[in-house]
N, C-alpha and C. Protein backbone atom coordinates (compact mmCIF):
# COMPACT_ATOMS: atom_id res chain seq x y z
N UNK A 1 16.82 -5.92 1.54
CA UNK A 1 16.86 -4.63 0.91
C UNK A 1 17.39 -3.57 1.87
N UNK A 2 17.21 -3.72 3.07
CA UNK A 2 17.38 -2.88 4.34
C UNK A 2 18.98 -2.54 4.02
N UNK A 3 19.86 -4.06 4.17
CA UNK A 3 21.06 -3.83 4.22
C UNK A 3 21.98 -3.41 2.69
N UNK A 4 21.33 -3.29 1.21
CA UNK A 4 22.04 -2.74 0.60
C UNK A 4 21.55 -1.21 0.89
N UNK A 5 20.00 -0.48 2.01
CA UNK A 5 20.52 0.92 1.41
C UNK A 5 21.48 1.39 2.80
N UNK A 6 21.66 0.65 3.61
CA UNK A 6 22.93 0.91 4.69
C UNK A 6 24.05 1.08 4.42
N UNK A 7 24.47 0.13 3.27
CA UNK A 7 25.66 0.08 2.52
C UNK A 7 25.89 1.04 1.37
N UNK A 8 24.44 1.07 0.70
CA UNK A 8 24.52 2.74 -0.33
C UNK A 8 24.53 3.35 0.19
N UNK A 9 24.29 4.11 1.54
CA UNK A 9 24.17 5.39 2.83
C UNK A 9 25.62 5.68 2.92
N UNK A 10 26.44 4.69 3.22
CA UNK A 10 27.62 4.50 3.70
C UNK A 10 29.06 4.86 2.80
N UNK A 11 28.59 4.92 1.69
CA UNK A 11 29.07 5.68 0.52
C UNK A 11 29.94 6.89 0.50
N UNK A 12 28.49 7.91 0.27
CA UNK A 12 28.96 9.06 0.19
C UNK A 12 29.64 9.76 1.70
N UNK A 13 28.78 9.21 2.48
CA UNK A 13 29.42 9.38 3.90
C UNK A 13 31.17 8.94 3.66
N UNK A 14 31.79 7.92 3.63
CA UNK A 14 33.54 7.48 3.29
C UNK A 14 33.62 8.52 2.63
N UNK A 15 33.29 8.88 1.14
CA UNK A 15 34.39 9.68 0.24
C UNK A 15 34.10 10.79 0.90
N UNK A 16 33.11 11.73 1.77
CA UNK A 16 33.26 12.81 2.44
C UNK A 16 34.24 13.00 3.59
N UNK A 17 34.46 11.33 4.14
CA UNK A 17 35.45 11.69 5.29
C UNK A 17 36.92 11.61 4.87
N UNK A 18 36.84 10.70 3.61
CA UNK A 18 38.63 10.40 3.28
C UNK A 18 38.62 11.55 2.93
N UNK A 19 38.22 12.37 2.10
CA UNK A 19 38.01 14.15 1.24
C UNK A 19 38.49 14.77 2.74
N UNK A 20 38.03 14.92 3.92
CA UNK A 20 38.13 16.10 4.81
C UNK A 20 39.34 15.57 5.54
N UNK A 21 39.04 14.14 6.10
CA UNK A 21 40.27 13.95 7.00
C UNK A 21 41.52 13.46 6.96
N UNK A 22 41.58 13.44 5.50
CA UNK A 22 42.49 12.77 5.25
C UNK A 22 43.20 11.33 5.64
N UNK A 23 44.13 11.45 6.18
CA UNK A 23 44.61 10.49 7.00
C UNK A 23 44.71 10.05 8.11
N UNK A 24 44.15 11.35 8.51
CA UNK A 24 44.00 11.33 9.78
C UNK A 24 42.41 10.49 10.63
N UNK A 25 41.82 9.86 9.63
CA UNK A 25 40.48 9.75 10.40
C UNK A 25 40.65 8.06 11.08
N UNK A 26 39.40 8.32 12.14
CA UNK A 26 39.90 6.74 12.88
C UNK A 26 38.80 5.87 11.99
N UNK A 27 37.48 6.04 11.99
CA UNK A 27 37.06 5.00 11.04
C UNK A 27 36.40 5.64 9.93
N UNK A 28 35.98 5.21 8.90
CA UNK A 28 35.11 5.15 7.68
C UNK A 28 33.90 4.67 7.91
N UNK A 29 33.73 4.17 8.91
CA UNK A 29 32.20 3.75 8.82
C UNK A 29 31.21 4.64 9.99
N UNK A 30 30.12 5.19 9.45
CA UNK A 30 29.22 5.77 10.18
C UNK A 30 28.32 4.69 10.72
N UNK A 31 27.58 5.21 11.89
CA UNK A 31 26.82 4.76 12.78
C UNK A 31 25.39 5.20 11.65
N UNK A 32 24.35 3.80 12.17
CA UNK A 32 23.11 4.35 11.32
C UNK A 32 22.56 5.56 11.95
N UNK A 33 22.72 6.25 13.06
CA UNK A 33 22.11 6.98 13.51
C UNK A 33 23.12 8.62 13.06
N UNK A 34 24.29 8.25 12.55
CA UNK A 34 24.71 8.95 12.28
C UNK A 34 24.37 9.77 10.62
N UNK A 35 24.13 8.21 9.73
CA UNK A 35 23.74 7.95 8.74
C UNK A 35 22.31 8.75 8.29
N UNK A 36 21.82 8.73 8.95
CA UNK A 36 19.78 9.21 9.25
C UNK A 36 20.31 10.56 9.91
N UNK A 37 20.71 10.74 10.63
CA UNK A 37 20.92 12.57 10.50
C UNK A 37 21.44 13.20 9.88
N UNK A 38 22.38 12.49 9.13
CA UNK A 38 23.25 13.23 7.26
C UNK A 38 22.25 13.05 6.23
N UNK A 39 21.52 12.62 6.24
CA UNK A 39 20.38 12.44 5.69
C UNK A 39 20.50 11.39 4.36
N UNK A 40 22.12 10.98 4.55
CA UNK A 40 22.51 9.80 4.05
C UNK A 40 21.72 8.84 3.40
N UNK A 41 21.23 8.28 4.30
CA UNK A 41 20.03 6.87 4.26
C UNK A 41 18.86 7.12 3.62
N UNK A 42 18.60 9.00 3.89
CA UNK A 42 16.93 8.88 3.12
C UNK A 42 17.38 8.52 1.52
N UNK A 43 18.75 9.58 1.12
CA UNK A 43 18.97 9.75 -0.24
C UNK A 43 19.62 8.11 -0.78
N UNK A 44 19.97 7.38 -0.03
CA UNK A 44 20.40 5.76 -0.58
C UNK A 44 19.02 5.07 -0.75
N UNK A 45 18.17 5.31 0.19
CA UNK A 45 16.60 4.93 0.20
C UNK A 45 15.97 4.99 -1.20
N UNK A 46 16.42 6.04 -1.76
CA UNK A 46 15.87 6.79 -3.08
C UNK A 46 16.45 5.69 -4.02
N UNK A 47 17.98 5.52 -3.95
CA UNK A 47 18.62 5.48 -5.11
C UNK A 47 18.88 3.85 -5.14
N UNK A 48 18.34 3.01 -4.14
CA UNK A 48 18.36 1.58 -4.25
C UNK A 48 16.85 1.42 -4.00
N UNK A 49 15.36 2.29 -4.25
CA UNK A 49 14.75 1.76 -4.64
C UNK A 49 14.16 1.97 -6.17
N UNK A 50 14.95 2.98 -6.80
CA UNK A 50 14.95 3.80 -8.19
C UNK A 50 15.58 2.40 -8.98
N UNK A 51 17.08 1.73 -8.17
CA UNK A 51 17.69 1.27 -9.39
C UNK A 51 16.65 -0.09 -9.06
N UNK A 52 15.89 -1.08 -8.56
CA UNK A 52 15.01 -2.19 -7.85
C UNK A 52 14.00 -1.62 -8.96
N UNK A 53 13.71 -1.15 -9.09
CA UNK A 53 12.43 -0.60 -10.48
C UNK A 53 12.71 -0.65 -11.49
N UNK A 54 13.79 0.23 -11.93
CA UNK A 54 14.58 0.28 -13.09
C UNK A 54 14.99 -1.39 -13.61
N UNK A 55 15.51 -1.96 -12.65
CA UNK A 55 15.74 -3.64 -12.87
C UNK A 55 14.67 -4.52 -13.16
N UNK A 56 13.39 -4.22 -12.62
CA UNK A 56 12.57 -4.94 -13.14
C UNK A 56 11.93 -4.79 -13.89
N UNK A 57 12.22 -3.60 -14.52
CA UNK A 57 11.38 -3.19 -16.00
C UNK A 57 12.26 -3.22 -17.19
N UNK A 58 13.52 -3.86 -16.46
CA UNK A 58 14.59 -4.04 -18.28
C UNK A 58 15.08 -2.93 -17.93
N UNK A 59 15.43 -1.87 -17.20
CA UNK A 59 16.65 -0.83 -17.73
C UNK A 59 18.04 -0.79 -16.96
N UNK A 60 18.54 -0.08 -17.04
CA UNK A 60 20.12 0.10 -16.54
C UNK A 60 19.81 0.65 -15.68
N UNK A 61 20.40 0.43 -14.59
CA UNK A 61 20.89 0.76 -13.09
C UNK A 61 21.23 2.24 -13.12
N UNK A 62 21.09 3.73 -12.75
CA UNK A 62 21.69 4.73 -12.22
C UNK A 62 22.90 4.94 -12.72
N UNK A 63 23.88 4.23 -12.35
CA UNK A 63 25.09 3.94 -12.26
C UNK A 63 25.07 3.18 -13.32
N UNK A 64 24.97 2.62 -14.10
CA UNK A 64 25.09 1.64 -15.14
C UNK A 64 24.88 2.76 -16.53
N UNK A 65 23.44 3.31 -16.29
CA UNK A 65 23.35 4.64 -17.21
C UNK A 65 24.74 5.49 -17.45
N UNK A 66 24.88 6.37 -15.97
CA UNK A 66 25.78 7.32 -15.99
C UNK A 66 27.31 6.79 -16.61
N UNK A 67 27.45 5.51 -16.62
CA UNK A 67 29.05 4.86 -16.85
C UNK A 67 28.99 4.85 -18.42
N UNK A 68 27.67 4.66 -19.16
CA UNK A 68 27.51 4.78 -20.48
C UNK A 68 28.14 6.15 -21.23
N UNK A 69 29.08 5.49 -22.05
CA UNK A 69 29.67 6.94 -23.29
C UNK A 69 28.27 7.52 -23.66
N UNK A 70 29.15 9.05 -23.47
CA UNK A 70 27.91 9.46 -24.14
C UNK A 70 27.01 10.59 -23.09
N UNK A 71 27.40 9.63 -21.97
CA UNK A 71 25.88 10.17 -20.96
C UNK A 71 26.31 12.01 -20.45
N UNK A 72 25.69 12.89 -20.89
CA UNK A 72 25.89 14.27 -20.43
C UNK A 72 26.37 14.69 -21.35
């Protein structure tokens, strides 16, 4: 479980750096320590143990919801 919320952390962190640096950036991947002071990791923490609940009670994933016509 550890390593999908590293990989959900790791997320929004990329589309913030391709967004600022364009082309110019050397990597896409943050350091966990970098990750835990963007506060990255707490909010992936949230959202891969929200959708782990949601799954075991029969519902749609976060993301599975929001992709639904309709949603908003």
């Amino acid at each position: 479980m550890r390593a999908m919320i590293w990989g959900k952390a790791q997320e929004p962190y990329q589309t913030e750096q391709a967004e600022t640096m364009g082309k110019d950036f050397k990597s896409l991947t943050a350091t966990h320590k970098e990750l835990r002071e963007g506060g990255c990791f707490y909010h992936a923490k949230l959202i891969v143990l929200r959708n782990l609940w949601r799954e075991k009670n029969g519902l749609p994933t976060i993301e599975e919801e929001e992709a639904e016509p309709g949603f908003l």
